[in-house]
Protein backbone atom coordinates (compact mmCIF):
# COMPACT_ATOMS: atom_id res chain seq x y z
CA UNK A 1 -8.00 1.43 16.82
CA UNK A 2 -5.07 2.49 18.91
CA UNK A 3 -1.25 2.98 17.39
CA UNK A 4 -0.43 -0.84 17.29
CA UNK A 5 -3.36 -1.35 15.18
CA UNK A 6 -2.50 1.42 12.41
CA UNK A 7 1.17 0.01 12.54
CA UNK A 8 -0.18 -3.75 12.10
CA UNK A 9 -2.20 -2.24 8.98
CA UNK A 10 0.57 -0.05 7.94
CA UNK A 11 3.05 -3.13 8.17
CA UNK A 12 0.37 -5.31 6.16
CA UNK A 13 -0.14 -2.91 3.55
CA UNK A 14 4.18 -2.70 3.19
CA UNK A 15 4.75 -6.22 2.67
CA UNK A 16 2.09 -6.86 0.46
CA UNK A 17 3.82 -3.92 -1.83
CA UNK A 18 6.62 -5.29 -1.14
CA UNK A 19 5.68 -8.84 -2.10
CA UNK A 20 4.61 -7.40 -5.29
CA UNK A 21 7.80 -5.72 -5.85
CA UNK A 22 9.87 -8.83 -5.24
CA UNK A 23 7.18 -11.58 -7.46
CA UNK A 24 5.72 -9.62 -10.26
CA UNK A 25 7.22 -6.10 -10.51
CA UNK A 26 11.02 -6.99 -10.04
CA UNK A 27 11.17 -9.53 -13.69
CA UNK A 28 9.79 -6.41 -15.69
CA UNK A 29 12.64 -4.08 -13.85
CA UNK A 30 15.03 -6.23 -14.70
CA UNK A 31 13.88 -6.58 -18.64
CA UNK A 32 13.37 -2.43 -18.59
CA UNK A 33 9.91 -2.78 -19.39
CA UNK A 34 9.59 -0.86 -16.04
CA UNK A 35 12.25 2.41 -16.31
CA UNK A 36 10.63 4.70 -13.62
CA UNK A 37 8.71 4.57 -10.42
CA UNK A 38 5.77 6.42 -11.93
CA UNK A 39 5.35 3.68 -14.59
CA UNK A 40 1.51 2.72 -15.73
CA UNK A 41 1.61 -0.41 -13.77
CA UNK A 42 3.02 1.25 -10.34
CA UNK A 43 0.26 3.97 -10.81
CA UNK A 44 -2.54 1.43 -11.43
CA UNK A 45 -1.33 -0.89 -8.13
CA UNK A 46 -0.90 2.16 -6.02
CA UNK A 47 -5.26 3.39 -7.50
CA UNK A 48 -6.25 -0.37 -6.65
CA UNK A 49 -4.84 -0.24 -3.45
CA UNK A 50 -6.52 2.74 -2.54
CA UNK A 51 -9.89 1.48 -3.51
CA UNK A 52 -9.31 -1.50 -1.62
CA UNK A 53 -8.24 0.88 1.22
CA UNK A 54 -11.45 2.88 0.83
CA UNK A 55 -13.38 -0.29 1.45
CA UNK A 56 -11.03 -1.27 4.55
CA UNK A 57 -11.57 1.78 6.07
CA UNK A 58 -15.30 2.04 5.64
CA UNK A 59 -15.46 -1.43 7.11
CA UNK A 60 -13.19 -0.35 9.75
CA UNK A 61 -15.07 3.32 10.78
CA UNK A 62 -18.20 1.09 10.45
CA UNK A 63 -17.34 -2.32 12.71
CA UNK A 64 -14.27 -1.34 14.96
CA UNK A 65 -14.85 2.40 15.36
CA UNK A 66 -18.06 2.74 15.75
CA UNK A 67 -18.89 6.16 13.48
CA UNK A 68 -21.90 6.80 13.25
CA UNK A 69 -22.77 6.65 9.09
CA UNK A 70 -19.75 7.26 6.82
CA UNK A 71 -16.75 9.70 8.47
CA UNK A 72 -15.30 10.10 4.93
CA UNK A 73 -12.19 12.35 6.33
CA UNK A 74 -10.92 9.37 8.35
CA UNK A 75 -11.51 6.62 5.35
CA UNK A 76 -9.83 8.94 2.92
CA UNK A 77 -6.91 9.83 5.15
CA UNK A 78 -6.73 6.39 6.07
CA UNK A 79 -6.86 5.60 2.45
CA UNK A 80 -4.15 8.06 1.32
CA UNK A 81 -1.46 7.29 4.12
CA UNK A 82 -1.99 3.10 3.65
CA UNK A 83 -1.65 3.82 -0.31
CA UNK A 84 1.69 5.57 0.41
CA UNK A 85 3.06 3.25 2.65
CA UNK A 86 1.85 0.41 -0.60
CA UNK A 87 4.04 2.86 -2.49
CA UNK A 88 6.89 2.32 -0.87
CA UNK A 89 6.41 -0.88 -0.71
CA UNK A 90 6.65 -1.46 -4.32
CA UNK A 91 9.59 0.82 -4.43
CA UNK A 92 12.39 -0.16 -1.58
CA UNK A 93 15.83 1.39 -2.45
CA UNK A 94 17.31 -2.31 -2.16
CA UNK A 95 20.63 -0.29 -3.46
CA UNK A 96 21.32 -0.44 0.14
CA UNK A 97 19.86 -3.81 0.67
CA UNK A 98 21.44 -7.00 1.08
CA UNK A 99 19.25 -8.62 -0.49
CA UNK A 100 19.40 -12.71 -0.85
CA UNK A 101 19.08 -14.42 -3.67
């Protein structure tokens, strides 16, 4: 994978956070059920993302990278940085957004 295809995934792995943030996650902010960005329901999206992620990588080490057996320091990093950029996802600051209605 070259730098195009780690932004694609990167990019992928944003909108579906934020996509979350906007459907599901934004009716319990706005009730206060959700009061902090390390709230049991971020936590758990942000852990199933990274299993998903493990998978993804695996598959990707495997199919499109060609490693030979299981290169576990590129599927976790891989893992860690798409799980962080899912983070953010779910969290935008949209106090500077303009965002529609």
């Amino acid at each position: 994978m070259n730098f195009l295809g780690y932004l694609l995934l990167g990019s992928v792995v944003y909108v579906i956070g934020f996509m979350l943030n906007q459907k599901v996650l934004a009716a319990k902010r706005a009730s206060g059920e959700i009061t902090s960005p390390a709230h049991r329901t971020i936590i758990s999206l942000v852990l199933g993302c990274f299993v998903v992620m493990l998978a993804v990588s695996a598959l990707i080490g495997h199919f499109l990278l060609h490693h030979q057996g299981f290169n576990w320091a590129f599927i976790v990093v891989n893992s860690l940085v798409a799980s962080v950029v899912f983070y953010f996802g779910l969290n935008p600051d949209t106090s500077r957004m303009n965002l529609p209605d």
